[in-house]
N, C-alpha and C. Protein backbone atom coordinates (compact mmCIF):
# COMPACT_ATOMS: atom_id res chain seq x y z
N UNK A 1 4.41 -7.54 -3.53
CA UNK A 1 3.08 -7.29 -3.98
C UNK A 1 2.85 -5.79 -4.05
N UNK A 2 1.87 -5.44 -5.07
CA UNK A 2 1.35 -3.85 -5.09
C UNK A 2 0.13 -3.54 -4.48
N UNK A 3 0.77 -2.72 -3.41
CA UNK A 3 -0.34 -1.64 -2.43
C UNK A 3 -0.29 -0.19 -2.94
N UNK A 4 -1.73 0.12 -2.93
CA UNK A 4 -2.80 1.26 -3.37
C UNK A 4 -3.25 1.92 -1.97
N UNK A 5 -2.88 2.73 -1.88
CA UNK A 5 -3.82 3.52 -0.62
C UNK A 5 -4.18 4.80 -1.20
N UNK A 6 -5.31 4.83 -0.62
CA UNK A 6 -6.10 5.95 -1.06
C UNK A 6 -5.99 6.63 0.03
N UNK A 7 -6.00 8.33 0.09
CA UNK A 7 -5.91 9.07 1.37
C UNK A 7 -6.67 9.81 0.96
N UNK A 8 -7.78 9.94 2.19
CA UNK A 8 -8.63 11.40 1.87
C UNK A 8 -7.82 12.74 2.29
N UNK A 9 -8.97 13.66 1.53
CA UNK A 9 -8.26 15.28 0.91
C UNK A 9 -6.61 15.12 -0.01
N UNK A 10 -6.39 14.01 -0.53
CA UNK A 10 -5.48 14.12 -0.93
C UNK A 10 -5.38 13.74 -2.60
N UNK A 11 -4.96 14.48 -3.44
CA UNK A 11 -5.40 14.19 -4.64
C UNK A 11 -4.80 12.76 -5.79
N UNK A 12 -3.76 11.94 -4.69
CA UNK A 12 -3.20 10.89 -5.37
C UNK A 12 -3.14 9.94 -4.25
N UNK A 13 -3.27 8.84 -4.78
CA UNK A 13 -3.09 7.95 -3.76
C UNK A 13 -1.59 7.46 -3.72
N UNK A 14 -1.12 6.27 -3.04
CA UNK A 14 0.11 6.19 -2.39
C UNK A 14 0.16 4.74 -2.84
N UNK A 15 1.58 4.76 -3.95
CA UNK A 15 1.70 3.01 -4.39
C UNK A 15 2.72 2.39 -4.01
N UNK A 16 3.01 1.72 -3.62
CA UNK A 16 4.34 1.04 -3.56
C UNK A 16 4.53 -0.51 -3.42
N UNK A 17 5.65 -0.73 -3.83
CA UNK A 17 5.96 -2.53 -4.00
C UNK A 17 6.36 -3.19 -2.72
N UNK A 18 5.72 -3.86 -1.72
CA UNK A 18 5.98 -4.21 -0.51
C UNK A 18 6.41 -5.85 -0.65
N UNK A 19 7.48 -6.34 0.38
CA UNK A 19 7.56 -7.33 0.57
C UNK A 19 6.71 -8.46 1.18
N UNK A 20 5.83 -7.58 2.13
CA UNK A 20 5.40 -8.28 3.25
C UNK A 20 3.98 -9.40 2.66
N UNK A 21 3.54 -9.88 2.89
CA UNK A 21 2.72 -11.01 2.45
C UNK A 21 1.50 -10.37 2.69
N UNK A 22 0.19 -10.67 1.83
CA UNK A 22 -1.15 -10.02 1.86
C UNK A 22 -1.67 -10.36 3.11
N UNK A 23 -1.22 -11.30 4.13
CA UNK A 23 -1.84 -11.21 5.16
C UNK A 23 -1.56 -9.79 6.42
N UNK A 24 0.02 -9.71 6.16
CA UNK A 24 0.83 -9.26 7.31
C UNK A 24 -0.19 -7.36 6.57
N UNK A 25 -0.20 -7.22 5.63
CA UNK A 25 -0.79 -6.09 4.98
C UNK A 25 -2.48 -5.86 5.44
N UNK A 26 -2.90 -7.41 5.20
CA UNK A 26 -4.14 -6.77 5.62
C UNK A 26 -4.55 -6.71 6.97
N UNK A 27 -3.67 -7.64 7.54
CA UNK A 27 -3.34 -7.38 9.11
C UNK A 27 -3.31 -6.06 10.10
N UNK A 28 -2.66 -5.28 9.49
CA UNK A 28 -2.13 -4.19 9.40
C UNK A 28 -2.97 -3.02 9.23
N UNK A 29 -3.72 -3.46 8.07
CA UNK A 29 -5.11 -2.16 7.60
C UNK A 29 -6.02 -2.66 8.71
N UNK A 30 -6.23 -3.47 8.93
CA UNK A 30 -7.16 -4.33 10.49
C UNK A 30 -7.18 -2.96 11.36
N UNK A 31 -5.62 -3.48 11.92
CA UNK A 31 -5.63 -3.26 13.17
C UNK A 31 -5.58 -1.34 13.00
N UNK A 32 -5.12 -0.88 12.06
CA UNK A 32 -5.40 0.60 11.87
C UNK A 32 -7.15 0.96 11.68
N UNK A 33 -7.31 0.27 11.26
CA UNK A 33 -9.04 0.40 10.89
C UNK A 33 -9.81 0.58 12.69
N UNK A 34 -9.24 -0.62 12.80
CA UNK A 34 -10.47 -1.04 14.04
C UNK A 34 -9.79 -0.10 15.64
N UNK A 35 -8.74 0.67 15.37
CA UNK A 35 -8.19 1.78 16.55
C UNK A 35 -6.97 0.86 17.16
N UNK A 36 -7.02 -0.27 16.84
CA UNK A 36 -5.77 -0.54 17.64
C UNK A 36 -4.31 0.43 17.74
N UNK A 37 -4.21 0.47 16.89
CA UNK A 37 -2.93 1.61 15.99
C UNK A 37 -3.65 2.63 15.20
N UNK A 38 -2.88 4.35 15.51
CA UNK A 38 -3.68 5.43 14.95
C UNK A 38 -2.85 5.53 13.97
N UNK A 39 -1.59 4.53 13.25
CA UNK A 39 -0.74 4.57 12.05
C UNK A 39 -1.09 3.07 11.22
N UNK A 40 -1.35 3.56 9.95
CA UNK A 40 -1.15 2.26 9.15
C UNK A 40 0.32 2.60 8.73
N UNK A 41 1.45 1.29 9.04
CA UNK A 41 2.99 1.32 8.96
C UNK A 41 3.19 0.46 7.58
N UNK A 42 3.12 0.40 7.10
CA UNK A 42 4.29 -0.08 5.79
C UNK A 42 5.19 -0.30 5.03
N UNK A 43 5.98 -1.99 4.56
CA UNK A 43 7.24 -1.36 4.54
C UNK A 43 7.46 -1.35 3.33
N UNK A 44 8.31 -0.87 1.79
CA UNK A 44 8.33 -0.75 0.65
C UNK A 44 9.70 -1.93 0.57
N UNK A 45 9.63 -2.55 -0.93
CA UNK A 45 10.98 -3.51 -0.80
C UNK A 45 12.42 -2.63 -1.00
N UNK A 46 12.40 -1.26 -1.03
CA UNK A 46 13.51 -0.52 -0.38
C UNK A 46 13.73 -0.30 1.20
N UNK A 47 13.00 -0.97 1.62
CA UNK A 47 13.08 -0.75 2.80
C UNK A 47 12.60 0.54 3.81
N UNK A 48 12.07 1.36 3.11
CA UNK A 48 11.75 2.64 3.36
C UNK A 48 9.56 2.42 3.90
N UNK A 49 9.70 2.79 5.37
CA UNK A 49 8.55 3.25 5.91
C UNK A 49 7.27 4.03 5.54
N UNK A 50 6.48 3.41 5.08
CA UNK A 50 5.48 4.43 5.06
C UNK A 50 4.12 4.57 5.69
N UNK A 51 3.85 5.64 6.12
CA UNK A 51 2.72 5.86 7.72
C UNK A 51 2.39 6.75 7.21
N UNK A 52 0.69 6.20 7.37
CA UNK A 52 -0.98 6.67 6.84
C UNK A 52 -1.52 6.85 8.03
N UNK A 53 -2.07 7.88 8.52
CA UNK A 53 -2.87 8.43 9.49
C UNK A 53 -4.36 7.18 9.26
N UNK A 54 -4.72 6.34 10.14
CA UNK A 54 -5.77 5.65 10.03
C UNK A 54 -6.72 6.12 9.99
N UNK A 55 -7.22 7.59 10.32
CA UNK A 55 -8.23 8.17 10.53
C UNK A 55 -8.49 9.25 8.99
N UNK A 56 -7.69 8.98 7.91
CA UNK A 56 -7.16 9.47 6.73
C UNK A 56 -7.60 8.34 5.68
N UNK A 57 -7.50 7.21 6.00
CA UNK A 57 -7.65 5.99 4.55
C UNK A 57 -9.22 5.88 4.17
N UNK A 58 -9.14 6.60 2.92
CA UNK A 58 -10.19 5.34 2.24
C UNK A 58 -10.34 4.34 1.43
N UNK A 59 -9.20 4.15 0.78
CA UNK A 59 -9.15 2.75 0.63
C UNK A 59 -7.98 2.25 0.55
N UNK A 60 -7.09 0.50 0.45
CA UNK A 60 -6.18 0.02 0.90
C UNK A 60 -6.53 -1.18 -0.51
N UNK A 61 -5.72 -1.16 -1.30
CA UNK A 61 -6.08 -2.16 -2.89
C UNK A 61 -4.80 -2.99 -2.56
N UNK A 62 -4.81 -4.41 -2.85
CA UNK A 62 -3.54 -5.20 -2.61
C UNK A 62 -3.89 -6.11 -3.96
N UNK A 63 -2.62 -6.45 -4.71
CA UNK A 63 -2.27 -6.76 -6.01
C UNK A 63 -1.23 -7.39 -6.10
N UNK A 64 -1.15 -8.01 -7.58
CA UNK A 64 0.56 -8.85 -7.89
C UNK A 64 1.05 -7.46 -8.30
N UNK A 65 2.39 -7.93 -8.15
CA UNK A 65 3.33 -7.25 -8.58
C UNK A 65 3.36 -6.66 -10.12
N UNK A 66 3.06 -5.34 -10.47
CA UNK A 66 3.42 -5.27 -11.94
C UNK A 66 4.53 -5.57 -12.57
N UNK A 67 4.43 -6.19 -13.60
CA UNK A 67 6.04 -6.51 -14.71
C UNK A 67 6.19 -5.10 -15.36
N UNK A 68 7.20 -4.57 -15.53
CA UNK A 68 7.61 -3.70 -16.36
C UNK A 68 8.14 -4.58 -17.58
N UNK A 69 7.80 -3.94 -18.73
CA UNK A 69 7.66 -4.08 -20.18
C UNK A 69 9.34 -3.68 -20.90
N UNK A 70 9.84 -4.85 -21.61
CA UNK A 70 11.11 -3.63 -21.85
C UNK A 70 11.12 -4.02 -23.40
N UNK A 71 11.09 -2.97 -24.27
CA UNK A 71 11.44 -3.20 -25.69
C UNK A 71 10.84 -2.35 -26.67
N UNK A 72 10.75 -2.30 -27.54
CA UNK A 72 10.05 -1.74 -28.86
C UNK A 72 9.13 -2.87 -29.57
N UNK A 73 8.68 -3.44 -28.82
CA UNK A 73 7.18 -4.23 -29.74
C UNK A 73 6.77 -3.89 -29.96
N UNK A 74 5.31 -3.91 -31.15
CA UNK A 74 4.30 -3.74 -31.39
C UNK A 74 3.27 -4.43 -30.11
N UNK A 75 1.85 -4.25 -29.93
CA UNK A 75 1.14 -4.83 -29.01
C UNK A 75 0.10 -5.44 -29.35
């Protein structure tokens, strides 16, 4: 699925294609939100970590997966 995080003072937000299921994700923004954890942890389907200062997010968007397009069609 595609996660959107928004980080304040920062001029782009942060996308990536995660394996983990919209619960284990929003689970996750939860428990960073509400102080349990001062890291929102995430994992990308490369396997590669990514950690958001919880005290940094303003927003957290969860989505299907985009298809990439392959060809020379018209649209």
């Amino acid at each position: 699925m595609e996660v959107k995080i928004g980080v304040q003072h920062a001029p782009r937000e942060i996308v990536l294609e995660s394996g983990q299921s919209p619960e284990e994700v929003e689970r996750a923004v939860a428990d960073a939100l509400a102080g349990t954890s001062q890291l929102l942890s995430l994992v990308d389907d490369h396997g590669r970590k990514v950690l958001v200062p919880a005290d940094r997010l303003a927003y957290v968007e969860l989505g299907e997966p985009t298809t990439r397009k392959v060809g020379f069609s018209a649209l």
